[in-house]
Protein backbone atom coordinates (compact mmCIF):
# COMPACT_ATOMS: atom_id res chain seq x y z
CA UNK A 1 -11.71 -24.02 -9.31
CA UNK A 2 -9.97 -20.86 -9.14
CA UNK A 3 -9.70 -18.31 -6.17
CA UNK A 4 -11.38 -15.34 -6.31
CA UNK A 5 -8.97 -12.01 -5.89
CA UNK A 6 -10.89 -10.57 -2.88
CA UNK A 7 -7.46 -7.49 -2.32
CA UNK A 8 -5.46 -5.60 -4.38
CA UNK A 9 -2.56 -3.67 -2.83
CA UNK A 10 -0.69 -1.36 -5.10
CA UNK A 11 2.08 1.34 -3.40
CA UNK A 12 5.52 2.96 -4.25
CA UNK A 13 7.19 5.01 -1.86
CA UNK A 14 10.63 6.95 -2.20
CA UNK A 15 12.94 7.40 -1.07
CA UNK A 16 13.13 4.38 1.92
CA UNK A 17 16.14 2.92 3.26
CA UNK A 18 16.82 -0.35 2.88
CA UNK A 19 16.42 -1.46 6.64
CA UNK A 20 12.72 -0.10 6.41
CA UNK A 21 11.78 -2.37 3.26
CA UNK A 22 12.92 -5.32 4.78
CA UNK A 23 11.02 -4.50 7.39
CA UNK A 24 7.67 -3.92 4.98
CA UNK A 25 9.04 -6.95 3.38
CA UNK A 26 8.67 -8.79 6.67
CA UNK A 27 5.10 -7.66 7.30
CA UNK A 28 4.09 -8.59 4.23
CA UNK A 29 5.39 -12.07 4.55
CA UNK A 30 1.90 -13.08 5.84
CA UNK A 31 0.13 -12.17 2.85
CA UNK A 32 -1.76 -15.07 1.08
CA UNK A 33 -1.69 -14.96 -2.62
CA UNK A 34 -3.94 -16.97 -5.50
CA UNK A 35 -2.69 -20.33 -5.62
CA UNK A 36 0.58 -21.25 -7.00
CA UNK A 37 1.54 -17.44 -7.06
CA UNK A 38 4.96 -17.56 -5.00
CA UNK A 39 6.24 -14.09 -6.45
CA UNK A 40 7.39 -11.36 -4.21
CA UNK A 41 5.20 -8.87 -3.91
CA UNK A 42 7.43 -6.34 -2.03
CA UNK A 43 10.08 -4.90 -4.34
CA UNK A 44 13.09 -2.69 -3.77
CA UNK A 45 13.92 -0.28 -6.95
CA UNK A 46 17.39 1.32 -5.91
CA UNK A 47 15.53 3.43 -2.91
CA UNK A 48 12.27 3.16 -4.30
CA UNK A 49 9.37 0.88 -2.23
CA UNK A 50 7.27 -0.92 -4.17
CA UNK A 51 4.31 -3.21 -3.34
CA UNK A 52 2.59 -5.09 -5.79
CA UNK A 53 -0.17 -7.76 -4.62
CA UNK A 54 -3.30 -9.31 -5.83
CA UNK A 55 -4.73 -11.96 -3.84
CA UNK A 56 -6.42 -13.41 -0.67
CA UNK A 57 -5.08 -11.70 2.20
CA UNK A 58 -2.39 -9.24 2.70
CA UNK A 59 -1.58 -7.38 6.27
CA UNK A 60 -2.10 -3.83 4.90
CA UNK A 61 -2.97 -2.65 8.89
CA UNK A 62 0.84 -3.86 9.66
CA UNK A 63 2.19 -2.08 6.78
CA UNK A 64 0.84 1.30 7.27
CA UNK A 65 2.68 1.88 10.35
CA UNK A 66 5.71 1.44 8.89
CA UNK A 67 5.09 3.59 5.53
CA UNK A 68 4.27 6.07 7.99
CA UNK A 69 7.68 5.62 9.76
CA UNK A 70 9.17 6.22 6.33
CA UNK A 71 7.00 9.36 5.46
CA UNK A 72 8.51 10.71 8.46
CA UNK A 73 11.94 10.00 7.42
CA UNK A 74 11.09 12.05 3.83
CA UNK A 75 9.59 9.47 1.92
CA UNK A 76 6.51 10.43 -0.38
CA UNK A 77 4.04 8.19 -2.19
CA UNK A 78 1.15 6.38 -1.99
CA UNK A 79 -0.49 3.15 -1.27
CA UNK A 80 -3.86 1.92 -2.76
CA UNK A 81 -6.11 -1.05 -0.84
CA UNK A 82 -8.36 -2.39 -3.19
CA UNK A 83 -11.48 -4.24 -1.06
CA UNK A 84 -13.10 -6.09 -3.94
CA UNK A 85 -15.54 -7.90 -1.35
CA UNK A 86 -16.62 -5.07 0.14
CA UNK A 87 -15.94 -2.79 -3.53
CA UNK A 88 -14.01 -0.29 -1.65
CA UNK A 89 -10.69 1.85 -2.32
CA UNK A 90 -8.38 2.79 0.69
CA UNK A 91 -5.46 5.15 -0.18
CA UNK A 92 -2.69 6.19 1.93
CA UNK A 93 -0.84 9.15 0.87
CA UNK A 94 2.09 11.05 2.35
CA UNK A 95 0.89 14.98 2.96
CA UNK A 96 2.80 17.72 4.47
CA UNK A 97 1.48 19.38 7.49
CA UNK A 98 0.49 22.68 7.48
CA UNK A 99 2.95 25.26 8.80
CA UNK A 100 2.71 24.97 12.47
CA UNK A 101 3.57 21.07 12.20
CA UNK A 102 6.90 20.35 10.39
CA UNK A 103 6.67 16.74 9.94
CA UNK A 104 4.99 15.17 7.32
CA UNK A 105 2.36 12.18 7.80
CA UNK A 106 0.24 9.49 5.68
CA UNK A 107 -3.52 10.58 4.87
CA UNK A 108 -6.09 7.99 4.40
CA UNK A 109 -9.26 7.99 2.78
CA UNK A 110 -11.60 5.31 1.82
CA UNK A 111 -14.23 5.23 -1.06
CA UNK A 112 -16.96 2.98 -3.03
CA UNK A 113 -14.78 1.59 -6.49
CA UNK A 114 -18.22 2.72 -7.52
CA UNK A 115 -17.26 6.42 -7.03
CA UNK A 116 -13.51 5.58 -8.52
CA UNK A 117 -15.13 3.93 -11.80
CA UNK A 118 -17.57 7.00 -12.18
CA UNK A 119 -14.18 9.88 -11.54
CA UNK A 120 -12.28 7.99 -13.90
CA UNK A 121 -15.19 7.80 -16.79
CA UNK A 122 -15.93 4.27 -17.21
């Protein structure tokens, strides 16, 4: 019987330096995939950060921290938390403060994949 994919975690983030993906590498360690998946699912693309997971379990709350260490350093991006038990999207997105705050920071918002599917037109 195979496992159902109950979180999808999708993010790039640019430019990090290479001490802060392994430590989002490290973090992610604990992430349980399907069965028999033994891919990485944290990927380095010259000094781009790139996370791409489908699966049981991955430590998104340990993560965020750190993307938000790297926003601060001038990264930008964006990482999407796809909740397909509880049908939900979570996205974390680097902003820029307005002008009386100079450094930038990592929005999130959550919302039904109901209200994603009916944005997008399906």
């Amino acid at each position: 019987m195979s496992q159902p994919v109950l979180l999808k975690v999708y993010a790039a983030f640019s430019p990090v330096s290479q001490d802060m993906i392994e430590k989002v590498r490290q973090a992610a360690s604990q992430a349980v995939a399907l069965e028999g998946d033994t891919d990485p699912h944290v990927f380095c693309e010259d000094t781009m950060l790139r996370i791409s997971f489908e699966g049981i379990y991955f430590p998104w709350e340990d993560v965020v921290p750190l993307l938000e260490k790297a926003v601060q350093a001038g990264a930008r991006g964006k990482m999407d938390v796809l909740d397909m038990e509880n049908w939900t999207l979570t996205r974390f997105e680097s902003r820029d403060r307005d002008r009386s705050h100079t450094a930038p920071y990592l929005r999130k918002g959550t919302v039904s994949l109901n209200q994603v599917l009916d944005y997008s037109g399906m």
